[in-house]
C-alpha atoms as a PDB file:
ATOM      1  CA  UNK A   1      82.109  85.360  98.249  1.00  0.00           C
ATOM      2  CA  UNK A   2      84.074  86.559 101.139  1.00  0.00           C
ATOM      3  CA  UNK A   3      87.188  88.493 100.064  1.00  0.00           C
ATOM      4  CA  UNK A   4      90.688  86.687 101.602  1.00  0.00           C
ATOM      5  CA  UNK A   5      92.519  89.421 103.652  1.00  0.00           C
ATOM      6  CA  UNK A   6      96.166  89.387 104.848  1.00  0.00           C
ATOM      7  CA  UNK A   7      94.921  88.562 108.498  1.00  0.00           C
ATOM      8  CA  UNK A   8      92.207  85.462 107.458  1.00  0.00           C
ATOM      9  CA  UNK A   9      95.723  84.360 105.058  1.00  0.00           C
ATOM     10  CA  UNK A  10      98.032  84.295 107.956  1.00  0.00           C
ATOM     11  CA  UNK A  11      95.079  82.754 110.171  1.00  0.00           C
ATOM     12  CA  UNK A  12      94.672  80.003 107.684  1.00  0.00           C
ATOM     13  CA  UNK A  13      98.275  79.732 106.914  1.00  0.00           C
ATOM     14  CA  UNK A  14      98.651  78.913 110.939  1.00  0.00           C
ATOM     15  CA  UNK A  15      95.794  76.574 111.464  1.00  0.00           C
ATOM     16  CA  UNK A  16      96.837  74.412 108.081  1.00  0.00           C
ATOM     17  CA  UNK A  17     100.691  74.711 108.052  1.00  0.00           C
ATOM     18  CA  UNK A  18     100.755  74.112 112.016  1.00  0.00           C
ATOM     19  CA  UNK A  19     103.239  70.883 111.784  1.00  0.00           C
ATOM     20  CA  UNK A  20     105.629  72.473 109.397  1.00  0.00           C
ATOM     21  CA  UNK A  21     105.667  74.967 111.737  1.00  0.00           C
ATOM     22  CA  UNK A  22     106.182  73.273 114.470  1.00  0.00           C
ATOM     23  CA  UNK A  23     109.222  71.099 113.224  1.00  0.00           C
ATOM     24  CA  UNK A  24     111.026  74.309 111.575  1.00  0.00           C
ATOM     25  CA  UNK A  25     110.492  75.523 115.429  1.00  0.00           C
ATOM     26  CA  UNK A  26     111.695  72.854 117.013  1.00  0.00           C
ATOM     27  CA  UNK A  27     115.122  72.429 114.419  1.00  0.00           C
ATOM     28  CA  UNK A  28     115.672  76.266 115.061  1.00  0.00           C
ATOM     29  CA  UNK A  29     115.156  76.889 119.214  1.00  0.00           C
ATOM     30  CA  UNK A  30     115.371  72.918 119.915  1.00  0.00           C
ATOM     31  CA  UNK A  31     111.426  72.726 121.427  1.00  0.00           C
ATOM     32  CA  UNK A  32     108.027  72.312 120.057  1.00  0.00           C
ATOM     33  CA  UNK A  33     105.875  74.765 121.978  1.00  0.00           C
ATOM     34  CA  UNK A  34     102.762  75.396 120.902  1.00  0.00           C
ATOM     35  CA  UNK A  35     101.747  78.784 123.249  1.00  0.00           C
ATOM     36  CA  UNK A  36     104.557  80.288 121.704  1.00  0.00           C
ATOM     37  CA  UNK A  37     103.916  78.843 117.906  1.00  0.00           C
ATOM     38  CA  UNK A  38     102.178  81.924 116.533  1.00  0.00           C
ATOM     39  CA  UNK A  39     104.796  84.422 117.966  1.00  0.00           C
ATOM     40  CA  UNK A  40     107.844  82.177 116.662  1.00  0.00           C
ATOM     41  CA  UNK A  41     105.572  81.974 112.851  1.00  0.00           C
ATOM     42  CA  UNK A  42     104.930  86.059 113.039  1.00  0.00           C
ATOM     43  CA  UNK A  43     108.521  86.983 114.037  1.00  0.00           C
ATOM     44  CA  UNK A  44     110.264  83.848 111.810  1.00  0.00           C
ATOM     45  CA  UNK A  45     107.879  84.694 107.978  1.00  0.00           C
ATOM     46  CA  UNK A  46     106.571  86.973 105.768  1.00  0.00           C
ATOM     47  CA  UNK A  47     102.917  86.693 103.676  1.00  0.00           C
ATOM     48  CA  UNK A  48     104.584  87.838 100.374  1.00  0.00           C
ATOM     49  CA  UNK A  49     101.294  87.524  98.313  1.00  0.00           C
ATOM     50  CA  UNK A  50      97.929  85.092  98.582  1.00  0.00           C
ATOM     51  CA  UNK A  51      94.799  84.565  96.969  1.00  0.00           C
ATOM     52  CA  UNK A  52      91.661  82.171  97.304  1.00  0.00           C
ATOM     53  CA  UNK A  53      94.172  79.160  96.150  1.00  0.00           C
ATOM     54  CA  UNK A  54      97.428  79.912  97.238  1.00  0.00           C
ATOM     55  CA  UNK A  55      99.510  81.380 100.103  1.00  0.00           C
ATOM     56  CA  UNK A  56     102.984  82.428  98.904  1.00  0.00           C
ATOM     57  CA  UNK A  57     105.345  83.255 102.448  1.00  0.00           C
ATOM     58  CA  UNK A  58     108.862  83.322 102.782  1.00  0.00           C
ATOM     59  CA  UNK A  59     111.375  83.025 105.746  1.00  0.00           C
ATOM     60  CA  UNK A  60     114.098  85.149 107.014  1.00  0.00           C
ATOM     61  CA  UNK A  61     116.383  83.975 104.314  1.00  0.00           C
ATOM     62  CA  UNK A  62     113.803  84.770 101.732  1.00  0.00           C
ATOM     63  CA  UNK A  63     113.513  81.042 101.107  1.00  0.00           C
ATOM     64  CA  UNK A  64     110.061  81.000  99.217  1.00  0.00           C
ATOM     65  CA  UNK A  65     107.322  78.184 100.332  1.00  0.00           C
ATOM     66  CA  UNK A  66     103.393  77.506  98.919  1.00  0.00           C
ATOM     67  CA  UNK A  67     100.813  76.921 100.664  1.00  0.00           C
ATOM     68  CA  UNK A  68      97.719  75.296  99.172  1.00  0.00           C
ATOM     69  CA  UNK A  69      94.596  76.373 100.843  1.00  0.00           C
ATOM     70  CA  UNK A  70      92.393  73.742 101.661  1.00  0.00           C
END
């Protein structure tokens, strides 16, 4: 079984959560732009713990989201 690091979560956590992402970037600079996507997700959230299952990150706020792994 391959073990889930912090990079493969936040990999996974920007291939799968890439619309949420993109509409919490778009409310917050007023464009969708998808070269700068993975800066805005690095600079904007936090990984606060994951497993196999689950990603738990959080915002600048500390407002606390899930992420299912699928």
């Amino acid at each position: 079984m391959n073990k889930l690091t912090y990079e493969k979560a936040w990999r996974i956590l920007e291939r799968q959560a890439r619309q949420f992402f993109l509409k919490l970037q778009e409310r917050q600079t007023g464009e969708r732009d998808e070269v700068k996507l993975h800066d805005f997700i690095r600079e904007n959230f936090e990984i606060v713990e994951f497993d196999e299952d689950v990603i738990v990150f959080c915002d600048e706020y500390e407002q606390t989201y899930e992420h299912d792994i699928v």
